[in-house]
Protein backbone atom coordinates (compact mmCIF):
# COMPACT_ATOMS: atom_id res chain seq x y z
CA UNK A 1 195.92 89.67 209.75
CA UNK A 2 199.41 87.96 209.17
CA UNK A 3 202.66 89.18 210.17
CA UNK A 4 206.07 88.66 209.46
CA UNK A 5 208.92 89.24 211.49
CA UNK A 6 211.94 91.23 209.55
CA UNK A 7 214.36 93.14 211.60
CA UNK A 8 215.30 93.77 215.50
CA UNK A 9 217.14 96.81 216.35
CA UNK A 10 220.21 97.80 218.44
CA UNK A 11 221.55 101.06 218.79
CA UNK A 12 225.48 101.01 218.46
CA UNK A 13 228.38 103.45 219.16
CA UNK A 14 231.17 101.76 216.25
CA UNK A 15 228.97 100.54 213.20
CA UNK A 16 232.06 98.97 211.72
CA UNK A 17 233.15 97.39 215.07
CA UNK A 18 230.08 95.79 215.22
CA UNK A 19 229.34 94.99 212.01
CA UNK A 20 232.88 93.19 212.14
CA UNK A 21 231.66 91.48 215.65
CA UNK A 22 228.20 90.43 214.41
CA UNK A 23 230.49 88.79 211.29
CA UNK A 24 233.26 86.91 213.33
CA UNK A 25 231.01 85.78 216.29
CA UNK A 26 227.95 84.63 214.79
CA UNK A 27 228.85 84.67 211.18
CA UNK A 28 226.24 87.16 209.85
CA UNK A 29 226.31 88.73 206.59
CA UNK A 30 226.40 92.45 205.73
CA UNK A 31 223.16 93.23 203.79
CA UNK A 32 223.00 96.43 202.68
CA UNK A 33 224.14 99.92 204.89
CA UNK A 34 222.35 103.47 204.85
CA UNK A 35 223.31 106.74 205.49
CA UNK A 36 221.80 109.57 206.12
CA UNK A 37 221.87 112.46 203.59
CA UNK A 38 222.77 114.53 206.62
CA UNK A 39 225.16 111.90 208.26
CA UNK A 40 223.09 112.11 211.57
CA UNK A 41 222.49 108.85 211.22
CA UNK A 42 223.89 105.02 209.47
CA UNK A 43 221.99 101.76 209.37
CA UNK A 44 223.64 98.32 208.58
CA UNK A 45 221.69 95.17 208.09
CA UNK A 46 223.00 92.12 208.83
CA UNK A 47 221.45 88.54 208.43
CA UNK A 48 222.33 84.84 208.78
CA UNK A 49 221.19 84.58 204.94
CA UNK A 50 218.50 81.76 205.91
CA UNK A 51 215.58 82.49 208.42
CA UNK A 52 214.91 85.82 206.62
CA UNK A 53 215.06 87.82 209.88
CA UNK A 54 217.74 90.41 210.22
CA UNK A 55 219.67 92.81 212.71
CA UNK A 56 219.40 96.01 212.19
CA UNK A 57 222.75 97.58 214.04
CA UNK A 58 221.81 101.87 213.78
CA UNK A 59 224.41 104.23 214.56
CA UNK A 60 223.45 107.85 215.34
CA UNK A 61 225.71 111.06 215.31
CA UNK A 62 224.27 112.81 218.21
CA UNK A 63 224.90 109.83 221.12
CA UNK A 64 228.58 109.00 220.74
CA UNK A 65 228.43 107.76 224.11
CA UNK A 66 227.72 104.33 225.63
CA UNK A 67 224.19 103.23 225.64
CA UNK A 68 222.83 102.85 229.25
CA UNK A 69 222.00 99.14 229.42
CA UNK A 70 220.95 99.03 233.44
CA UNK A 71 219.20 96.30 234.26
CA UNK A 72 217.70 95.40 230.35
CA UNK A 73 217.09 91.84 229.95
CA UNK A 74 216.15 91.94 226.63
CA UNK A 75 218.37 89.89 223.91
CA UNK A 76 218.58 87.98 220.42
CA UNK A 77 219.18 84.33 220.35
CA UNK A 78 221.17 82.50 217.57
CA UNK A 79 220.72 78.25 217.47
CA UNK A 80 223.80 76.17 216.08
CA UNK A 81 223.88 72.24 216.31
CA UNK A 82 226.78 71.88 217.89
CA UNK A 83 226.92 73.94 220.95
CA UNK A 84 229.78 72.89 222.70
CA UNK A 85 232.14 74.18 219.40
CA UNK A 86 230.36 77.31 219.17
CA UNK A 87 231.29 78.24 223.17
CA UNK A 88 234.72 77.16 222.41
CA UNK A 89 235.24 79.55 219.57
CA UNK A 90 233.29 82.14 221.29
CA UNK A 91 235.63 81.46 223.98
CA UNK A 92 238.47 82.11 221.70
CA UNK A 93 236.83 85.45 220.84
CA UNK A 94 236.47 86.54 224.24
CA UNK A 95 232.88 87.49 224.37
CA UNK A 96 230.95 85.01 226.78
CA UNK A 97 229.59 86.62 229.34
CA UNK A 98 227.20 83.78 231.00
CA UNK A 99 226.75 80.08 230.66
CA UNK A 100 223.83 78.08 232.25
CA UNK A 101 225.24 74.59 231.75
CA UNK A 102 222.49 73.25 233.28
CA UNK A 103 220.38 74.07 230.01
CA UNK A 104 222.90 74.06 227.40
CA UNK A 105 222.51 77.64 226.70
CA UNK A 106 225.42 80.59 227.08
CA UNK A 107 225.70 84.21 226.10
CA UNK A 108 228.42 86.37 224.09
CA UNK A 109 228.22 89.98 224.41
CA UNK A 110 228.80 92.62 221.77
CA UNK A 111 231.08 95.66 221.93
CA UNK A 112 228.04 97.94 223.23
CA UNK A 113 226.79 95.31 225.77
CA UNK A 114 224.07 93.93 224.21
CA UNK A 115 223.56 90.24 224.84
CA UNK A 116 222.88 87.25 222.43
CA UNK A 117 221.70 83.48 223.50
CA UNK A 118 223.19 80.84 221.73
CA UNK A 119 221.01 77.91 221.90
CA UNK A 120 221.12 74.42 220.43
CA UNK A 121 219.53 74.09 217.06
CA UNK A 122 216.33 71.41 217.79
């Protein structure tokens, strides 16, 4: 049985803030957005427009409050070739939160928290 990776998911509290976030910082595209007939609920696809995979950023009426984070580890990761202009610009934005030099690796953080690893492309 194959399968094929298509979307991760993060639960957001400003679909538009994010959207515009996931657009400056890592230079995703807006796919396509849903709604809800009801308006409990709006998705918005984004994707880098090449590896086919794409983030799926859901915002839902009934939790207009932060999203409880603790101690979650879990993240996306994003390669670029050139590392060291992609922290400076993400410097620029304000959004790294951690750098291990050591590896070559850092992390920006969106406006809910969530964490992404930018890695060099290989």
């Amino acid at each position: 049985m194959e399968f094929i990776f298509k979307h991760t998911n993060l639960n957001v509290t400003d679909l538009d803030k994010s959207i515009a976030f996931y657009e400056r910082a890592l230079g995703l595209a807006l796919e396509r957005r849903v709604k809800a007939p009801d308006g409990s609920f709006e998705l918005a696809f984004v994707s880098d427009g090449k590896s086919g995979a794409q983030l799926e950023l859901t915002w839902l009426r009934d939790h207009p409050q932060p999203y409880d984070l603790a101690d979650n580890e879990i993240h996306t990761a994003f390669a670029v070739a050139d590392v060291k202009v992609a922290l400076e610009e993400h410097r620029a934005l304000g959004c790294v939160c951690y750098e291990n030099t050591a590896m070559g690796i850092y992390f920006i953080e969106d406006p809910d928290g969530y964490w992404a690893e930018i890695i060099p492309s290989r």
